[in-house]
PDB file of N, CA and C in Angstrom:
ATOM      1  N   UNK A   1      88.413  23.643 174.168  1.00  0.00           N
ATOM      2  CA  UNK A   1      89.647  23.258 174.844  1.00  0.00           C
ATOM      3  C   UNK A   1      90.815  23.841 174.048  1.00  0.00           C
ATOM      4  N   UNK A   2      91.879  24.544 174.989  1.00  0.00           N
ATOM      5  CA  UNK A   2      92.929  25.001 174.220  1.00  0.00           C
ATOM      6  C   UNK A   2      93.616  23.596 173.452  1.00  0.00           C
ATOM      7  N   UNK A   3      94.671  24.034 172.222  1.00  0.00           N
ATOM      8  CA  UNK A   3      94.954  23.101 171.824  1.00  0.00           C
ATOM      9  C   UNK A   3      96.191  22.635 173.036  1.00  0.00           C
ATOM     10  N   UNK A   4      96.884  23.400 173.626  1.00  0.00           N
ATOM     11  CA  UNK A   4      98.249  22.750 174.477  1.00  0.00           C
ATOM     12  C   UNK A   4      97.663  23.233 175.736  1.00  0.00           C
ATOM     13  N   UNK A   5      97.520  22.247 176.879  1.00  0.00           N
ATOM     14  CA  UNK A   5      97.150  22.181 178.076  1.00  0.00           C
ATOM     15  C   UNK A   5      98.223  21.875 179.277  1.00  0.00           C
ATOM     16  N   UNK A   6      98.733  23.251 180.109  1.00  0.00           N
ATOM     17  CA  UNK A   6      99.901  22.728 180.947  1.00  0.00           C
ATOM     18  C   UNK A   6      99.758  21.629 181.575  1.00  0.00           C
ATOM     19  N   UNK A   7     100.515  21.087 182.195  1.00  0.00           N
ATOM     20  CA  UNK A   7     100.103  19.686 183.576  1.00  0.00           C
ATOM     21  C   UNK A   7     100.094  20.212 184.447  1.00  0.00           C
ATOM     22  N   UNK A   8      99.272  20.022 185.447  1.00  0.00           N
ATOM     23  CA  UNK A   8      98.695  20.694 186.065  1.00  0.00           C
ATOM     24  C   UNK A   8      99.980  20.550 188.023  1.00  0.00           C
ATOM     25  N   UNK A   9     100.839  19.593 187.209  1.00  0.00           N
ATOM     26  CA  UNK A   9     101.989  19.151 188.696  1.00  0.00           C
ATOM     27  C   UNK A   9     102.769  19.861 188.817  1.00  0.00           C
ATOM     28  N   UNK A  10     102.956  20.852 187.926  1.00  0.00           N
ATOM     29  CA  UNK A  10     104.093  22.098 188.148  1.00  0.00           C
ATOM     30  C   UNK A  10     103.806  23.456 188.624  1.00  0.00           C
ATOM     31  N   UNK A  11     104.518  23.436 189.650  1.00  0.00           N
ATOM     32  CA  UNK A  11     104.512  24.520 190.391  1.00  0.00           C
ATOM     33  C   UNK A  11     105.140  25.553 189.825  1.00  0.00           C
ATOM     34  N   UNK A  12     104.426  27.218 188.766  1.00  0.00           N
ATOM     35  CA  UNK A  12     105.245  27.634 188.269  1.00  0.00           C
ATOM     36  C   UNK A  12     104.350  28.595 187.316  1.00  0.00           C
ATOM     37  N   UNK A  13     104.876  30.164 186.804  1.00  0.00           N
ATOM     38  CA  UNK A  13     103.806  30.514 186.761  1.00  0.00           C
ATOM     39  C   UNK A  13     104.030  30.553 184.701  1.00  0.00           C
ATOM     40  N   UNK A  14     105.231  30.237 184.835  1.00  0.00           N
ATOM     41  CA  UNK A  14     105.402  30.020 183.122  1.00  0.00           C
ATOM     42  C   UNK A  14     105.255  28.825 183.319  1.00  0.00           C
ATOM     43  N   UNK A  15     104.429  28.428 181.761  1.00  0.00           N
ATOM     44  CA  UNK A  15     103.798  26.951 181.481  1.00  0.00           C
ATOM     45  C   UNK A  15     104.510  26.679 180.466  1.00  0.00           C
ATOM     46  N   UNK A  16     105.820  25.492 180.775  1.00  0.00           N
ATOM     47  CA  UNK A  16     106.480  25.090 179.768  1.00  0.00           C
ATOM     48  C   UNK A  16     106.461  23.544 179.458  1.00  0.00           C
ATOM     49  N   UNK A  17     105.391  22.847 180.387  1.00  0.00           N
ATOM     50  CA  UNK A  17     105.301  21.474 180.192  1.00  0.00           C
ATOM     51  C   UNK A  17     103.915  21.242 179.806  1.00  0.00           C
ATOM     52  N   UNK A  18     103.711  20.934 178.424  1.00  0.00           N
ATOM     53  CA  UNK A  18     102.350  21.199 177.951  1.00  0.00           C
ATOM     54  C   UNK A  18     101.934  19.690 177.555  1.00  0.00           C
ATOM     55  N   UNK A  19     100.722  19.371 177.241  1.00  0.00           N
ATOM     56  CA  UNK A  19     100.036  18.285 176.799  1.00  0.00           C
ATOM     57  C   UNK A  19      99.137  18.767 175.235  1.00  0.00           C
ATOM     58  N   UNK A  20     100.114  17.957 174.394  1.00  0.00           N
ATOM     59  CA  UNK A  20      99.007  18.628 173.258  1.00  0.00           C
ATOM     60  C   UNK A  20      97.464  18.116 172.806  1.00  0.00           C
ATOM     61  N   UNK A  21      96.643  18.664 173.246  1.00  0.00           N
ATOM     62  CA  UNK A  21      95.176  18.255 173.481  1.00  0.00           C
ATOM     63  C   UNK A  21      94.701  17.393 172.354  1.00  0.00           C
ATOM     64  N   UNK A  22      95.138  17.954 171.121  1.00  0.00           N
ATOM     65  CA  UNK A  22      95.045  17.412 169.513  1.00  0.00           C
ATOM     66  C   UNK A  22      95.485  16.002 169.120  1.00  0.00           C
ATOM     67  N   UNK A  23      96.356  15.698 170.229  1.00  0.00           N
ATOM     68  CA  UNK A  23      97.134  14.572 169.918  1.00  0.00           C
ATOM     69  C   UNK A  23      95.861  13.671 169.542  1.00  0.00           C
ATOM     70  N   UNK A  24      96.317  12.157 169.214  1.00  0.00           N
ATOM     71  CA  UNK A  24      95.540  11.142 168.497  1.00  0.00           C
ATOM     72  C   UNK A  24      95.517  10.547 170.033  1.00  0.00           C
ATOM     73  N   UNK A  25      94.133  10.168 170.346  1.00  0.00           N
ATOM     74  CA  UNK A  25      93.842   9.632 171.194  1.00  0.00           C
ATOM     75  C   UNK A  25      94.587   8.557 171.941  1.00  0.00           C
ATOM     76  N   UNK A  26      94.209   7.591 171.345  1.00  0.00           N
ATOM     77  CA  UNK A  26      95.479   6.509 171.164  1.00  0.00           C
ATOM     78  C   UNK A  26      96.735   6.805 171.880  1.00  0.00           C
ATOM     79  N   UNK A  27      97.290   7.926 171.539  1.00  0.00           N
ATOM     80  CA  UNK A  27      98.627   8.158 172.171  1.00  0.00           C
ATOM     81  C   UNK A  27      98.695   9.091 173.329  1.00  0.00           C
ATOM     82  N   UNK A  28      97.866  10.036 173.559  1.00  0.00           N
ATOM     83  CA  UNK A  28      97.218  10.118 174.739  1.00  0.00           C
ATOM     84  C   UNK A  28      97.047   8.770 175.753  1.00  0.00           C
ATOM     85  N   UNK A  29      96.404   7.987 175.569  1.00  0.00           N
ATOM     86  CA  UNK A  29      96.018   6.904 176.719  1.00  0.00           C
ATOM     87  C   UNK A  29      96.762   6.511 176.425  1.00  0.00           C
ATOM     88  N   UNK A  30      98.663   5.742 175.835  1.00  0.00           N
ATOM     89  CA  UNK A  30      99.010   5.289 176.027  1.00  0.00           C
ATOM     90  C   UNK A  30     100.378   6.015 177.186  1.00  0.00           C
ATOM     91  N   UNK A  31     100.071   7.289 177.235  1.00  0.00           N
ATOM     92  CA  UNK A  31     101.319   7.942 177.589  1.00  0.00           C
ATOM     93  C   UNK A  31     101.171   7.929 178.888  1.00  0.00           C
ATOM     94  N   UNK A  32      99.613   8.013 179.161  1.00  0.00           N
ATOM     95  CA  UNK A  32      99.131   8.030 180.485  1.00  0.00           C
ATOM     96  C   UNK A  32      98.827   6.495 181.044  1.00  0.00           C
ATOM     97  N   UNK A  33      98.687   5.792 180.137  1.00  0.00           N
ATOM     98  CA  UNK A  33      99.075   4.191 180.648  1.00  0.00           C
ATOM     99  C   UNK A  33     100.307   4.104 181.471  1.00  0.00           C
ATOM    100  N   UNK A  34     101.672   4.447 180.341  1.00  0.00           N
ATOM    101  CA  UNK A  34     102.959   4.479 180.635  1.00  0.00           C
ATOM    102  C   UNK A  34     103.162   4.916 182.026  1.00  0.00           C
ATOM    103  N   UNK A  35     103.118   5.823 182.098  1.00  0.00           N
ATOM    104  CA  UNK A  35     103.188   6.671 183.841  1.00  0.00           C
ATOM    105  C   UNK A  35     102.308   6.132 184.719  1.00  0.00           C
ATOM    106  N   UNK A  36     101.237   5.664 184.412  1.00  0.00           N
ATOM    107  CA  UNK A  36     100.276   5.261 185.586  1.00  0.00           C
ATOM    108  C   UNK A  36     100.914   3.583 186.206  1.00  0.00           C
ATOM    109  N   UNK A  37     101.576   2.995 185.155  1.00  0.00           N
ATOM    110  CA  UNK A  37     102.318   1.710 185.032  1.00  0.00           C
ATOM    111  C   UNK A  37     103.261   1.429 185.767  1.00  0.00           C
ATOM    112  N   UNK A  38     104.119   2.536 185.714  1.00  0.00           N
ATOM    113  CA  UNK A  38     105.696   2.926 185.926  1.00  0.00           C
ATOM    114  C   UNK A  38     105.311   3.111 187.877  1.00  0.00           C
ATOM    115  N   UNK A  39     104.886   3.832 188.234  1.00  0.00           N
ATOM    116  CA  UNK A  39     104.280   3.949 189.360  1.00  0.00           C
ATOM    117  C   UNK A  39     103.781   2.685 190.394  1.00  0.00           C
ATOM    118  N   UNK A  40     102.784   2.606 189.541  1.00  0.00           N
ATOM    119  CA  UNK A  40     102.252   1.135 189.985  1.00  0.00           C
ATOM    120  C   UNK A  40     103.661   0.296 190.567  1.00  0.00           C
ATOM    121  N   UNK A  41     104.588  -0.311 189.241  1.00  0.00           N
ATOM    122  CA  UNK A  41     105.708  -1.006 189.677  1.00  0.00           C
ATOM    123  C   UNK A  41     106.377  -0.575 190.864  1.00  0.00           C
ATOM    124  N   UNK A  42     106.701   0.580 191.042  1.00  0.00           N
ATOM    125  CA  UNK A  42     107.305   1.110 191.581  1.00  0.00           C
ATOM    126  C   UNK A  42     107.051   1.156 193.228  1.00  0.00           C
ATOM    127  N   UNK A  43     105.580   1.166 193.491  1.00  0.00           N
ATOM    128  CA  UNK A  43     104.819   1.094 194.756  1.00  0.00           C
ATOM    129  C   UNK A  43     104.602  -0.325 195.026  1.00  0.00           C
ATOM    130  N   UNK A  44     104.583  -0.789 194.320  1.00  0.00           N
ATOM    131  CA  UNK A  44     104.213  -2.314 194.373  1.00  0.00           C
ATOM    132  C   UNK A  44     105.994  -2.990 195.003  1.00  0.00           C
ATOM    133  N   UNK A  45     106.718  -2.857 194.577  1.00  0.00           N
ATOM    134  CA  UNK A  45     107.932  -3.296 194.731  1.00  0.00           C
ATOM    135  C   UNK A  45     108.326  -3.245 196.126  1.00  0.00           C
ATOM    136  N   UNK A  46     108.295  -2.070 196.478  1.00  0.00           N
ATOM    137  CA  UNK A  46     108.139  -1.193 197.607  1.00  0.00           C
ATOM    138  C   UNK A  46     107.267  -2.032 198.857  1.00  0.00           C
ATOM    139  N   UNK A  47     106.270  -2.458 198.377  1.00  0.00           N
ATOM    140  CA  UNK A  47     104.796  -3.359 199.615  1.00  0.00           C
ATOM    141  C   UNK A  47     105.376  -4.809 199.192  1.00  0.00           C
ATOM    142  N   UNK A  48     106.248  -5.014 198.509  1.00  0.00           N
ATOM    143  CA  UNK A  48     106.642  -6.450 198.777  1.00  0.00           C
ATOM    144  C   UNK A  48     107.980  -6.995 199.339  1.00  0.00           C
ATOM    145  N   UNK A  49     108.896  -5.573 199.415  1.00  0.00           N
ATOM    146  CA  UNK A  49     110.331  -5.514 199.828  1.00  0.00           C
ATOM    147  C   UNK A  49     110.654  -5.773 201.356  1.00  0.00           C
ATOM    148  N   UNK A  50     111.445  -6.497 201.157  1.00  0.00           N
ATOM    149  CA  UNK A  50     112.339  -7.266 202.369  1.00  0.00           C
ATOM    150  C   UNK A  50     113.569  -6.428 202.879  1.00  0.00           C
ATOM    151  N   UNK A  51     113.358  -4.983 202.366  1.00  0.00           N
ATOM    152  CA  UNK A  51     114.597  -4.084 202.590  1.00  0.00           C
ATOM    153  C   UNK A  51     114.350  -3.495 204.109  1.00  0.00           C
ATOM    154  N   UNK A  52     115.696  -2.867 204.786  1.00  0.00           N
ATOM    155  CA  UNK A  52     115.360  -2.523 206.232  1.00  0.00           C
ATOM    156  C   UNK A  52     114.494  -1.127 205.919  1.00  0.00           C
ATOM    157  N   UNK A  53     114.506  -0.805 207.406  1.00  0.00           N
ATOM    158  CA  UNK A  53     113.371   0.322 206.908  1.00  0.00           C
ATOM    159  C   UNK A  53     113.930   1.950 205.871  1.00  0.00           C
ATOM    160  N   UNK A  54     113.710   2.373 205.817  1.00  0.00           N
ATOM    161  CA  UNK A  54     113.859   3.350 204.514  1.00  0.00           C
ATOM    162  C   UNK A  54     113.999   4.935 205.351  1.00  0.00           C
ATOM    163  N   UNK A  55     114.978   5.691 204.955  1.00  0.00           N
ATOM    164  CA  UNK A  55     115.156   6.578 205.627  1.00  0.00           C
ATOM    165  C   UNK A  55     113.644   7.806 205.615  1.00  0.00           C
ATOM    166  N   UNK A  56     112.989   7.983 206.202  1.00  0.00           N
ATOM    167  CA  UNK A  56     111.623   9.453 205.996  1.00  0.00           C
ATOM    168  C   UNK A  56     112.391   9.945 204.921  1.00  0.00           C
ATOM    169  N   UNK A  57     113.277  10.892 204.887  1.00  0.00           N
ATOM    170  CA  UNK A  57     113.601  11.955 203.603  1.00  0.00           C
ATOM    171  C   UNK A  57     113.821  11.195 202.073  1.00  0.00           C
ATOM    172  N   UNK A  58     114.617   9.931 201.933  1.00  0.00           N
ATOM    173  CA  UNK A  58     114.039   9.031 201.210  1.00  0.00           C
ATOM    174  C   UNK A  58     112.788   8.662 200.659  1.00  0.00           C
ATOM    175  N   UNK A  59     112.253   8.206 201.661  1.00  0.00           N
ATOM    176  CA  UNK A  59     110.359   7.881 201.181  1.00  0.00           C
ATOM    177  C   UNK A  59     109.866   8.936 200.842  1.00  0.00           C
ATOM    178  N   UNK A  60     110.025  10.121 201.554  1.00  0.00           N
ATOM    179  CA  UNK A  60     109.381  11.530 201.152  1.00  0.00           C
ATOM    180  C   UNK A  60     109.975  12.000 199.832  1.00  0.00           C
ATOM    181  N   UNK A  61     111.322  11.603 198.903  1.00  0.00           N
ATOM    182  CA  UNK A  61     111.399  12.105 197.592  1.00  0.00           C
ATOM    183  C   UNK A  61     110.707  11.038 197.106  1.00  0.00           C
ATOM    184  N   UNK A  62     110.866   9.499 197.223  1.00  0.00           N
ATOM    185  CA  UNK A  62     110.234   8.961 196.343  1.00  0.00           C
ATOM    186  C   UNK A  62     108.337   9.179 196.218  1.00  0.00           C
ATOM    187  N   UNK A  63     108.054   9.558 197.540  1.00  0.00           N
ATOM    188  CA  UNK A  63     106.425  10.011 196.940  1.00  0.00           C
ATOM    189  C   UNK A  63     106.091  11.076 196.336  1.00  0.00           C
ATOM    190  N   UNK A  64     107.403  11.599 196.187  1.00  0.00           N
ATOM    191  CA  UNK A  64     106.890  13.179 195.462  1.00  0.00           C
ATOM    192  C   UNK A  64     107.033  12.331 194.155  1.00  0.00           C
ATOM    193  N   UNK A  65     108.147  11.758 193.538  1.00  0.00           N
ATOM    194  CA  UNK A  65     108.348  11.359 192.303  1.00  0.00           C
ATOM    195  C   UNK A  65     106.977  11.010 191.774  1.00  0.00           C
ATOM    196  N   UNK A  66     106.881   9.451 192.508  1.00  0.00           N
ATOM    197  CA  UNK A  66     104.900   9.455 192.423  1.00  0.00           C
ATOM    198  C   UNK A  66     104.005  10.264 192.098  1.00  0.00           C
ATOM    199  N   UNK A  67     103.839  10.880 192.943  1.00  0.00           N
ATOM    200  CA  UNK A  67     102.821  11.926 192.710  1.00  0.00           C
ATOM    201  C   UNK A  67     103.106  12.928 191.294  1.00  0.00           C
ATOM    202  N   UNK A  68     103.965  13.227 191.091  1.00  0.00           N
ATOM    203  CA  UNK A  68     104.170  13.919 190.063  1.00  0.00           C
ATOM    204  C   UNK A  68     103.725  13.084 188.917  1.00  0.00           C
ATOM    205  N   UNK A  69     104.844  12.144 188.656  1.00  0.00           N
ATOM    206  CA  UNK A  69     104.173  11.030 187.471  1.00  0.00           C
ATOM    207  C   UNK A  69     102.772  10.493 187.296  1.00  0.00           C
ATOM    208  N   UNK A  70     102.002  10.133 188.753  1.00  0.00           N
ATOM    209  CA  UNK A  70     100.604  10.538 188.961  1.00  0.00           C
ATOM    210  C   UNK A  70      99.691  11.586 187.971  1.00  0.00           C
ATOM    211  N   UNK A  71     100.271  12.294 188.796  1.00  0.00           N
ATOM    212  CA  UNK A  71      99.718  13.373 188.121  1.00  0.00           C
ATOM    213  C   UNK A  71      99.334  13.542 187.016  1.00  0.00           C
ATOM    214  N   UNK A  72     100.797  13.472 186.168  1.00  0.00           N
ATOM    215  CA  UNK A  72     100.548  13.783 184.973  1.00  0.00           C
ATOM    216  C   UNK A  72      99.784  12.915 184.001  1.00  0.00           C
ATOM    217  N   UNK A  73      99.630  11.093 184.565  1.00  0.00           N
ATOM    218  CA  UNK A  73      98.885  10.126 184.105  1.00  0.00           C
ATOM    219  C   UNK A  73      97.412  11.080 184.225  1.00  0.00           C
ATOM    220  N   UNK A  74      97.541  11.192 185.121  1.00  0.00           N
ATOM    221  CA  UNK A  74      95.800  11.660 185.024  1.00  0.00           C
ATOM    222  C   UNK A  74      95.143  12.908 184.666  1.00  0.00           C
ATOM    223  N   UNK A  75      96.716  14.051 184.312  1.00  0.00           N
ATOM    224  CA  UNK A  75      95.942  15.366 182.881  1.00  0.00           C
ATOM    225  C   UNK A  75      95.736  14.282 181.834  1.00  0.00           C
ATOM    226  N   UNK A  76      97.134  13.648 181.430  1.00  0.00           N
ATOM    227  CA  UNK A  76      97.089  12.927 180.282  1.00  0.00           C
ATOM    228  C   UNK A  76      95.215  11.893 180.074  1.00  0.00           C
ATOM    229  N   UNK A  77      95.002  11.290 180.965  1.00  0.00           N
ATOM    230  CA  UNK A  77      93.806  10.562 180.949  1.00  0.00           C
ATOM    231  C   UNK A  77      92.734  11.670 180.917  1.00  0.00           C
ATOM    232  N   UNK A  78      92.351  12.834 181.723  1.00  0.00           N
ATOM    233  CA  UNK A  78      91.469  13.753 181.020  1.00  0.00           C
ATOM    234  C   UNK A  78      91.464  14.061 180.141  1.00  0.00           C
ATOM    235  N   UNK A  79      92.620  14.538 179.214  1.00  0.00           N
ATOM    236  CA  UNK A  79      92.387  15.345 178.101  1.00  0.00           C
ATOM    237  C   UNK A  79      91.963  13.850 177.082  1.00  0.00           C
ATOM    238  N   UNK A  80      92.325  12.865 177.461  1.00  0.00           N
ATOM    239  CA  UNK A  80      91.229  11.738 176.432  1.00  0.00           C
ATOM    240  C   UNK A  80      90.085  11.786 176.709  1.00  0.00           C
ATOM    241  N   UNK A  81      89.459  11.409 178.203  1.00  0.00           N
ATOM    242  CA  UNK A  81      88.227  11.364 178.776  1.00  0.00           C
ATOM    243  C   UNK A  81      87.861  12.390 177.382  1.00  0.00           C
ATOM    244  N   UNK A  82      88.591  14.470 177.666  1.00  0.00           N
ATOM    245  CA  UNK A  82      87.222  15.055 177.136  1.00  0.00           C
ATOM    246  C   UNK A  82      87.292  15.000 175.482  1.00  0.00           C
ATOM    247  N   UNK A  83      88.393  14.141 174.917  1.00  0.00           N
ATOM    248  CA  UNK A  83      88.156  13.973 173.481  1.00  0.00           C
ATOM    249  C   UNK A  83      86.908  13.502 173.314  1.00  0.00           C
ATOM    250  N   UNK A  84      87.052  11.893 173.926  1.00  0.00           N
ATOM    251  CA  UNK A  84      86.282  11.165 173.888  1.00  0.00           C
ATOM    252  C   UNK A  84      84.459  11.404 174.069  1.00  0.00           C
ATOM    253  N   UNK A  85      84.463  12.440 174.752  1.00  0.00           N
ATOM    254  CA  UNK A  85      82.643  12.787 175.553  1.00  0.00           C
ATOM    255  C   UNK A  85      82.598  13.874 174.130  1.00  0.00           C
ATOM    256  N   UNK A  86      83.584  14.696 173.432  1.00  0.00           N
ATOM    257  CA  UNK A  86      83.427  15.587 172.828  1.00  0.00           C
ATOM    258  C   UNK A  86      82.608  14.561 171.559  1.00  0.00           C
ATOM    259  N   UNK A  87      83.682  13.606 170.790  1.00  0.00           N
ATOM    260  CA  UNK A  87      83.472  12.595 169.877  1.00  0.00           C
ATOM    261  C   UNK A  87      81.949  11.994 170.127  1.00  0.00           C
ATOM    262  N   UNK A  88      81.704  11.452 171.366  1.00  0.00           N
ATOM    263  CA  UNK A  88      80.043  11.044 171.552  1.00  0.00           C
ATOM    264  C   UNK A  88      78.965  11.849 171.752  1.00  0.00           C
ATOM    265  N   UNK A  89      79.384  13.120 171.464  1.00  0.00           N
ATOM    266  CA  UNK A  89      78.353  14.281 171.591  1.00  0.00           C
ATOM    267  C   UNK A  89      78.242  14.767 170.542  1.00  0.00           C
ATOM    268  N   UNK A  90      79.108  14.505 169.359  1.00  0.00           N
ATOM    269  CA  UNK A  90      79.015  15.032 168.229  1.00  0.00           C
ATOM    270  C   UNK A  90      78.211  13.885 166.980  1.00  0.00           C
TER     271      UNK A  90
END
């Protein structure tokens, strides 16, 4: 595995948003906690709101936001996954 791994949510052919693979585990899964969290709230708020209805072009930026932060929860959670399988194989 390279040591810096782009995220894989950017559309773009220079890779300037990297994940450093080396990092300490630990902070890996917590970064990808963070974002997977942040989201969660965020959708959740959303399925319990008493607000009128929400304009389409509205909802359509806020699911991109999602998805992006998504996203990146879940390079961030692979590159632990393959610490982790690397660590129990060794």
């Amino acid at each position: 595995m390279n040591r810096y791994m782009p995220i894989t949510g950017h559309d773009c052919n220079v890779s300037y948003l990297l994940i450093d693979t080396q990092a300490p585990i630990d902070i890996l899964h917590e970064a990808a906690a963070y974002r997977i969290r942040a989201v969660t709230q965020l959708l959740e708020s959303f399925s319990v709101a008493d607000a009128p209805r929400h304009e389409p072009v509205l909802l359509q930026e806020l699911t991109l936001v999602c998805s992006i932060v998504l996203r990146d929860g879940c390079d961030l959670m692979d590159v632990a996954g393959r610490r982790l399988q690397e660590q129990l194989s060794t």
